[in-house]
PDB file of N, CA and C in Angstrom:
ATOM      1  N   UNK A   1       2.170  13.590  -9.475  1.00  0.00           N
ATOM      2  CA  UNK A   1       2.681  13.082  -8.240  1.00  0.00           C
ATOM      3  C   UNK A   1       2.704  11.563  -8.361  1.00  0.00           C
ATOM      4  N   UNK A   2       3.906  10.901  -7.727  1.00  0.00           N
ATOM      5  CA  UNK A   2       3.617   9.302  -8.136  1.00  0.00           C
ATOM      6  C   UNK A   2       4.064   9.130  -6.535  1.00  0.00           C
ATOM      7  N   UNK A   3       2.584   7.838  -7.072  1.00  0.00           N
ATOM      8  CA  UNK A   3       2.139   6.935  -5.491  1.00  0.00           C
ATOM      9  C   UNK A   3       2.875   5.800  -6.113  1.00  0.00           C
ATOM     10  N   UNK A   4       3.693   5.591  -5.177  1.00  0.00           N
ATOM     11  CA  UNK A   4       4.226   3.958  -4.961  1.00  0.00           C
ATOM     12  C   UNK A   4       3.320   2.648  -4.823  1.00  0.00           C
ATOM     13  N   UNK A   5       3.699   1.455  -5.828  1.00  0.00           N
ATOM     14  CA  UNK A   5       2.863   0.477  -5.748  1.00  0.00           C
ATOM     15  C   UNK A   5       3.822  -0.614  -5.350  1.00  0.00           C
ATOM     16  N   UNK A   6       4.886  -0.583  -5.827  1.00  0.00           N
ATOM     17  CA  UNK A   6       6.113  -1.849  -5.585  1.00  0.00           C
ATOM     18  C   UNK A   6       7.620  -1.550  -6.084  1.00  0.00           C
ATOM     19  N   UNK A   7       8.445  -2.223  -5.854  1.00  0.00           N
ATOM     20  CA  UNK A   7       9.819  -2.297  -6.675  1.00  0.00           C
ATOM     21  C   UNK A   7       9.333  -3.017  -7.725  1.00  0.00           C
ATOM     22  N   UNK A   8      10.405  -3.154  -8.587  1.00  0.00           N
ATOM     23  CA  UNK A   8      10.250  -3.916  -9.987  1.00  0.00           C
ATOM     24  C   UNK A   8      11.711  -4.473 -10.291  1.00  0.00           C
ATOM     25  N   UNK A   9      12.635  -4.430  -9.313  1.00  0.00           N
ATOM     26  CA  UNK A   9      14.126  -5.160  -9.164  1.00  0.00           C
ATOM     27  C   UNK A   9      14.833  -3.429  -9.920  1.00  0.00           C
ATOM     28  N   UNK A  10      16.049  -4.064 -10.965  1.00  0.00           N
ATOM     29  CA  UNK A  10      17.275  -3.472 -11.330  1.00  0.00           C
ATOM     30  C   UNK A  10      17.872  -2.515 -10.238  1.00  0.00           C
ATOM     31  N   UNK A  11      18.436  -3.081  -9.148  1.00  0.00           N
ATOM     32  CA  UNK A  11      18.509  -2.579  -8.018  1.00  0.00           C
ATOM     33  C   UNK A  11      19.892  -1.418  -8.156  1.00  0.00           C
ATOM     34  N   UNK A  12      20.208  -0.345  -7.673  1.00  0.00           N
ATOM     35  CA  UNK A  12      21.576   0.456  -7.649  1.00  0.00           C
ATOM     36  C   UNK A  12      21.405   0.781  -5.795  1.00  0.00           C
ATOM     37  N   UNK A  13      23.313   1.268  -5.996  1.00  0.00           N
ATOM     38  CA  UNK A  13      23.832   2.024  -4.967  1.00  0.00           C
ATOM     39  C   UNK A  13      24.489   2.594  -5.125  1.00  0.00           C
ATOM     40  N   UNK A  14      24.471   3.795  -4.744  1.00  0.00           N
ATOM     41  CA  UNK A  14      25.710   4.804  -4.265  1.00  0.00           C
ATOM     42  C   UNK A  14      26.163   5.371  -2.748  1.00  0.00           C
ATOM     43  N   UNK A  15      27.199   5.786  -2.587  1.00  0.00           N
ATOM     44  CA  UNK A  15      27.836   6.336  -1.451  1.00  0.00           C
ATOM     45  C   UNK A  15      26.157   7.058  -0.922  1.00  0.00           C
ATOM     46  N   UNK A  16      25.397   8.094  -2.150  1.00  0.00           N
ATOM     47  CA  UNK A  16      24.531   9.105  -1.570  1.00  0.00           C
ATOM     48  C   UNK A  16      23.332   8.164  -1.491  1.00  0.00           C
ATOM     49  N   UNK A  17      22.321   7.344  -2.207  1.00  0.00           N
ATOM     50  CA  UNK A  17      21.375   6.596  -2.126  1.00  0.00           C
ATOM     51  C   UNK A  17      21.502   5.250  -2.720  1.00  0.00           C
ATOM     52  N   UNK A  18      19.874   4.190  -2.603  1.00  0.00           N
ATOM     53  CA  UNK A  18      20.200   3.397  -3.232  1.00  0.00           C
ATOM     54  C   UNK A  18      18.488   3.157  -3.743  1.00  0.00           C
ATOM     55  N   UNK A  19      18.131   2.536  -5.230  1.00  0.00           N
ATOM     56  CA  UNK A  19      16.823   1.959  -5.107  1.00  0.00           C
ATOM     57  C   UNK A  19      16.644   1.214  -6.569  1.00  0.00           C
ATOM     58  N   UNK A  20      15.650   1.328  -6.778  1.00  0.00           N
ATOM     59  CA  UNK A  20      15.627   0.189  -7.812  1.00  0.00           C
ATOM     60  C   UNK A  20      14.115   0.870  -8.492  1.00  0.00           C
ATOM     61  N   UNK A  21      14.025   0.222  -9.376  1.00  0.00           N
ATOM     62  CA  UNK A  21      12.912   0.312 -10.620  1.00  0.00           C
ATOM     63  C   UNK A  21      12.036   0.300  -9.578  1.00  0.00           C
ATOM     64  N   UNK A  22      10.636   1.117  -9.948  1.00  0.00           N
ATOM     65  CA  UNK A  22       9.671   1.366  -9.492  1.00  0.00           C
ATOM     66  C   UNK A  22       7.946   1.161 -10.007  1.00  0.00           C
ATOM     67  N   UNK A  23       6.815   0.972  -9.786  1.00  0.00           N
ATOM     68  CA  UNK A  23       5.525   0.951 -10.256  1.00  0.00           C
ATOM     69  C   UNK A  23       4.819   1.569  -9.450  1.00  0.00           C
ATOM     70  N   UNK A  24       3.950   2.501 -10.023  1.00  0.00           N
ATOM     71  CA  UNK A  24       3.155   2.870  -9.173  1.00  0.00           C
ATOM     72  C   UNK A  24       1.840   3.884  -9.834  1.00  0.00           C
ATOM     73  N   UNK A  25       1.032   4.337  -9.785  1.00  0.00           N
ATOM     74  CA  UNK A  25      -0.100   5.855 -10.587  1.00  0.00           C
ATOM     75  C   UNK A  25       1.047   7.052 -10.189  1.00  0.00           C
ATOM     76  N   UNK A  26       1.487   7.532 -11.293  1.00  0.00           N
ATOM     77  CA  UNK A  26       1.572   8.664 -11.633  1.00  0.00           C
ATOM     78  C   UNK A  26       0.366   9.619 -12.259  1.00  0.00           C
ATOM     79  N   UNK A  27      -0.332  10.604 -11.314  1.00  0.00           N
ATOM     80  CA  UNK A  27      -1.538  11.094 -11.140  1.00  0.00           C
ATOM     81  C   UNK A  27      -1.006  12.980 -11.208  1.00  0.00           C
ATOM     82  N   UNK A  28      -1.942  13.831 -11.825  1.00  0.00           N
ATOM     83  CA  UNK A  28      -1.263  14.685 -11.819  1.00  0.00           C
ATOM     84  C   UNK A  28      -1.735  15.720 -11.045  1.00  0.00           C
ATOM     85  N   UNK A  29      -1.129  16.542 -10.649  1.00  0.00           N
ATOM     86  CA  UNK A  29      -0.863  16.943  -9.175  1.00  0.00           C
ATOM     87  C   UNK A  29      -2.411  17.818  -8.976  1.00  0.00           C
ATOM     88  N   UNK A  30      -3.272  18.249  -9.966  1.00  0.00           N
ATOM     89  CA  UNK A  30      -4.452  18.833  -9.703  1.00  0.00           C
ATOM     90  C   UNK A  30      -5.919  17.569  -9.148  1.00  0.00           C
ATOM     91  N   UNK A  31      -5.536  16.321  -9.451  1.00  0.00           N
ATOM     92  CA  UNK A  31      -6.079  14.829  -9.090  1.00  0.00           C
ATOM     93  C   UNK A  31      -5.591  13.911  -7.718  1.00  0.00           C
ATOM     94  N   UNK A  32      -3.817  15.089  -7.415  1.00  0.00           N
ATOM     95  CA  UNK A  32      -3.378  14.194  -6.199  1.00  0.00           C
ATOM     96  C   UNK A  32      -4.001  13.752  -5.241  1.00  0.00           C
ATOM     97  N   UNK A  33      -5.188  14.877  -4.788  1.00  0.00           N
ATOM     98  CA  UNK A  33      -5.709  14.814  -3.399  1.00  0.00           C
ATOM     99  C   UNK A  33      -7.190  13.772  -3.337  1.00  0.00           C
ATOM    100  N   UNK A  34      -7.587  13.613  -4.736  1.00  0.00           N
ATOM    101  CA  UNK A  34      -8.880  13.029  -4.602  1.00  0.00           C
ATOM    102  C   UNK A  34      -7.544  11.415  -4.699  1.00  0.00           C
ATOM    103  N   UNK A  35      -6.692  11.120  -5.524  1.00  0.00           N
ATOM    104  CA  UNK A  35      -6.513   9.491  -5.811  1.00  0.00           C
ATOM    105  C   UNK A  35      -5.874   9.359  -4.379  1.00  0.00           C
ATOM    106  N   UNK A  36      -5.637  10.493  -3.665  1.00  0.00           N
ATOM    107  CA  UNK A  36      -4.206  10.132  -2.062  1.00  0.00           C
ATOM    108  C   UNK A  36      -5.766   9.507  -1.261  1.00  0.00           C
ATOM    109  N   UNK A  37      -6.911  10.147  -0.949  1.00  0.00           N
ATOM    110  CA  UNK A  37      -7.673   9.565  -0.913  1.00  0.00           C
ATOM    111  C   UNK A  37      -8.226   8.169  -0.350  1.00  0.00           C
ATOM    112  N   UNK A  38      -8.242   7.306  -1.699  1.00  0.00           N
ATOM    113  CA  UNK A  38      -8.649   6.234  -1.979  1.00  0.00           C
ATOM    114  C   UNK A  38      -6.825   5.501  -1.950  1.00  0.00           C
ATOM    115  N   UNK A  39      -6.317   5.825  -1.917  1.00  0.00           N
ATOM    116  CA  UNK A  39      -5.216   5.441  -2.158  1.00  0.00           C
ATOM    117  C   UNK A  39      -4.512   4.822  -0.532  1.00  0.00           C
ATOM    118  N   UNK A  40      -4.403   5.640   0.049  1.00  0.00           N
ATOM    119  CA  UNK A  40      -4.724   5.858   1.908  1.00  0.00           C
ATOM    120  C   UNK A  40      -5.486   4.800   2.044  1.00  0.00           C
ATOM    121  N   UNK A  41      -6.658   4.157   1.877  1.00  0.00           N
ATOM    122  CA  UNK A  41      -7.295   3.111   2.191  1.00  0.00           C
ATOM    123  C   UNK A  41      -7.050   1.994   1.097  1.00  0.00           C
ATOM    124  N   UNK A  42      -6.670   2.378   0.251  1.00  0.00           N
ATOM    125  CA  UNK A  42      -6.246   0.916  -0.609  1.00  0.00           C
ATOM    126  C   UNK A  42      -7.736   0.744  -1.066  1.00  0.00           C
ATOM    127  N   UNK A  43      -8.227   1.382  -1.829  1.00  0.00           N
ATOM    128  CA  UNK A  43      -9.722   1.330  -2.454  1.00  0.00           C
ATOM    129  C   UNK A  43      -9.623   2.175  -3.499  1.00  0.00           C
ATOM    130  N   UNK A  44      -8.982   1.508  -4.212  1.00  0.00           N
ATOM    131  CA  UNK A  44      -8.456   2.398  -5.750  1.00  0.00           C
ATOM    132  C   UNK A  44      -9.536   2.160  -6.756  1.00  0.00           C
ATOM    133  N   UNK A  45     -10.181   3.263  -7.305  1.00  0.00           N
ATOM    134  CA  UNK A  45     -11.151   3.002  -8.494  1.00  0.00           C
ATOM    135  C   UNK A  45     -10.385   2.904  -9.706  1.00  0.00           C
ATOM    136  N   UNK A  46      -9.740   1.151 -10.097  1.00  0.00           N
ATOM    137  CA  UNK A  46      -9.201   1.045 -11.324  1.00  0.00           C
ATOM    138  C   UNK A  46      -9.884   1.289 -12.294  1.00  0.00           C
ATOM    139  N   UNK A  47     -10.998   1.252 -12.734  1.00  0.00           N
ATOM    140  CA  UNK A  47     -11.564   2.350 -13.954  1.00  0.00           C
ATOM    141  C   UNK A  47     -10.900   3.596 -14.110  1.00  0.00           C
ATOM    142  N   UNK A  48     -11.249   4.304 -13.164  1.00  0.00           N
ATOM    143  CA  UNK A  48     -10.733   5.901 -13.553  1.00  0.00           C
ATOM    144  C   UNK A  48      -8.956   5.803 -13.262  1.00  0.00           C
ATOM    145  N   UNK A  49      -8.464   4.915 -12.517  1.00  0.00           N
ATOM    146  CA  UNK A  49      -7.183   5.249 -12.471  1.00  0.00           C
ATOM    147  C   UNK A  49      -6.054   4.345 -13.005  1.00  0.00           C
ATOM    148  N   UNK A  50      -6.577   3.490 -13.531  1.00  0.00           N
ATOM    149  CA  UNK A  50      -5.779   2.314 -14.273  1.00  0.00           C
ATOM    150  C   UNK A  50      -5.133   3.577 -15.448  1.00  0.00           C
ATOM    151  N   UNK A  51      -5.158   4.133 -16.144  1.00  0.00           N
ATOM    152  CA  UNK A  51      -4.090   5.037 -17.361  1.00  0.00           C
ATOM    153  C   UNK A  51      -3.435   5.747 -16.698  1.00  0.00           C
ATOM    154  N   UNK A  52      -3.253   6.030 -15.456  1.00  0.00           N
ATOM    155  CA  UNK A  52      -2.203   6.324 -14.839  1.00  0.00           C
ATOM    156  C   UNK A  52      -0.918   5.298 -14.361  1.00  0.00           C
ATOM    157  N   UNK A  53      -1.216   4.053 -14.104  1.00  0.00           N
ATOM    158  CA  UNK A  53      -0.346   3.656 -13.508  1.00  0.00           C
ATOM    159  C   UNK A  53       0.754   3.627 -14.797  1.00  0.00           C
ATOM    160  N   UNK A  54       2.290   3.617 -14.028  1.00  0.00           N
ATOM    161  CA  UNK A  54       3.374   3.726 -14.474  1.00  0.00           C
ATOM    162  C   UNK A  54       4.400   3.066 -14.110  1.00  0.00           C
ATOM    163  N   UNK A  55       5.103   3.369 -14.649  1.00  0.00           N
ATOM    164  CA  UNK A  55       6.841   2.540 -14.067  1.00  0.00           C
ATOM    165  C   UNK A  55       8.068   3.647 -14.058  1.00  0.00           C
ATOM    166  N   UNK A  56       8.236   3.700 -13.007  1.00  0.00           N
ATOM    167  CA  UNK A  56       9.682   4.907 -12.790  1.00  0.00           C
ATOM    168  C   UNK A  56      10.928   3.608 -12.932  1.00  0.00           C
ATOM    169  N   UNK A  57      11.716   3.707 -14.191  1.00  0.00           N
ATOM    170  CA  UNK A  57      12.703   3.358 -14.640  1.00  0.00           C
ATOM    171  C   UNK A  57      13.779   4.122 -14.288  1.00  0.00           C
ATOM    172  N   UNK A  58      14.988   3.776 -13.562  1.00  0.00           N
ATOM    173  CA  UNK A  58      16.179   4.523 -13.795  1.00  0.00           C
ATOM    174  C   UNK A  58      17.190   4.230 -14.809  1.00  0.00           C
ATOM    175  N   UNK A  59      18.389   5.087 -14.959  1.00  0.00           N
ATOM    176  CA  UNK A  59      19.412   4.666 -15.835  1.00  0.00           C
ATOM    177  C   UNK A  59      20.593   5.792 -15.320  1.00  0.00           C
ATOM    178  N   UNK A  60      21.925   5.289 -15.482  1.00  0.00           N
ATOM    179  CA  UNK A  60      23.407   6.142 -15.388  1.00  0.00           C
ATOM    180  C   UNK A  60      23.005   7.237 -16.861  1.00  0.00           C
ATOM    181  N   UNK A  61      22.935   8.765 -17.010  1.00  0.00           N
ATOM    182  CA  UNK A  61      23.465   8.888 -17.752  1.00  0.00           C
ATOM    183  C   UNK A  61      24.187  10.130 -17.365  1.00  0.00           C
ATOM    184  N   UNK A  62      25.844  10.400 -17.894  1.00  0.00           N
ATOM    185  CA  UNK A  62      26.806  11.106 -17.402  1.00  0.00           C
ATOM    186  C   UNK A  62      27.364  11.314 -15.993  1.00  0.00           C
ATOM    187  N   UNK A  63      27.411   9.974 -15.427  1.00  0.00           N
ATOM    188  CA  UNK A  63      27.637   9.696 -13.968  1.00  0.00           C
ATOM    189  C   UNK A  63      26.333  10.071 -13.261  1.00  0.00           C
ATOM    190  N   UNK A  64      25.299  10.679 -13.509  1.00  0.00           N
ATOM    191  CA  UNK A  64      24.348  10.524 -12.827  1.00  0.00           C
ATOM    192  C   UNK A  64      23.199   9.751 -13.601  1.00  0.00           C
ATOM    193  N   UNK A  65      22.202   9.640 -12.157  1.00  0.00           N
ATOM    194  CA  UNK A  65      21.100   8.492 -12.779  1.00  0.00           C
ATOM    195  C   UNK A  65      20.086   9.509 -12.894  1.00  0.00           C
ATOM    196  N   UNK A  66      19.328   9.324 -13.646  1.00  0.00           N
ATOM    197  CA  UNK A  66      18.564   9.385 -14.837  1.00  0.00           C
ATOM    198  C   UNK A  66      17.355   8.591 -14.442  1.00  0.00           C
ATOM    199  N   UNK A  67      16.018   9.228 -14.027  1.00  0.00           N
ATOM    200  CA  UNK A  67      14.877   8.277 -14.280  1.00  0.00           C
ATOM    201  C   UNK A  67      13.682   9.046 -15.007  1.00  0.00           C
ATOM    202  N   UNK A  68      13.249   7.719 -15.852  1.00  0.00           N
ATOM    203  CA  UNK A  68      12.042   7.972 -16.736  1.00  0.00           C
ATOM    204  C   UNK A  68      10.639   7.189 -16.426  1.00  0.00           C
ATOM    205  N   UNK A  69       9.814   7.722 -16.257  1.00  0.00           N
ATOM    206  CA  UNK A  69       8.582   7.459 -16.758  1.00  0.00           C
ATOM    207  C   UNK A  69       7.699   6.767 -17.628  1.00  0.00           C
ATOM    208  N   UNK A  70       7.188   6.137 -17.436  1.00  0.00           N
ATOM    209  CA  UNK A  70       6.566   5.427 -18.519  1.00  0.00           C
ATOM    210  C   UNK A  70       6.153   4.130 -18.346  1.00  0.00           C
TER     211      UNK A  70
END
């Protein structure tokens, strides 16, 4: 499950949506409920959850966008 931390710019639009590069813990969904948590109060234990955080990248590929992880 990924918790939102910020934009990161490369902004898009379409007729259907619009958004841009993303950062945030990508946490996996058996951990969601303990990091939503601490997360809810903004009292994040970066020890245990710093190797989660991530970056949701998009990209066009075959007229649609495309986002990756990582």
């Amino acid at each position: 499950m990924f918790f939102l931390d910020s934009g990161e710019g490369q902004e898009f639009e379409t007729d259907e949506m619009e958004g841009e590069n993303l950062s945030g813990w990508l946490v996996p969904v058996k951990e969601a409920d303990e990091f939503e948590k601490q997360f809810i109060k903004w009292d994040i234990d970066n020890e245990k959850w710093d190797d989660f955080y991530s970056f949701a990248r998009w990209s066009w590929s075959n007229r649609q966008i495309k986002i990756t992880f990582g």
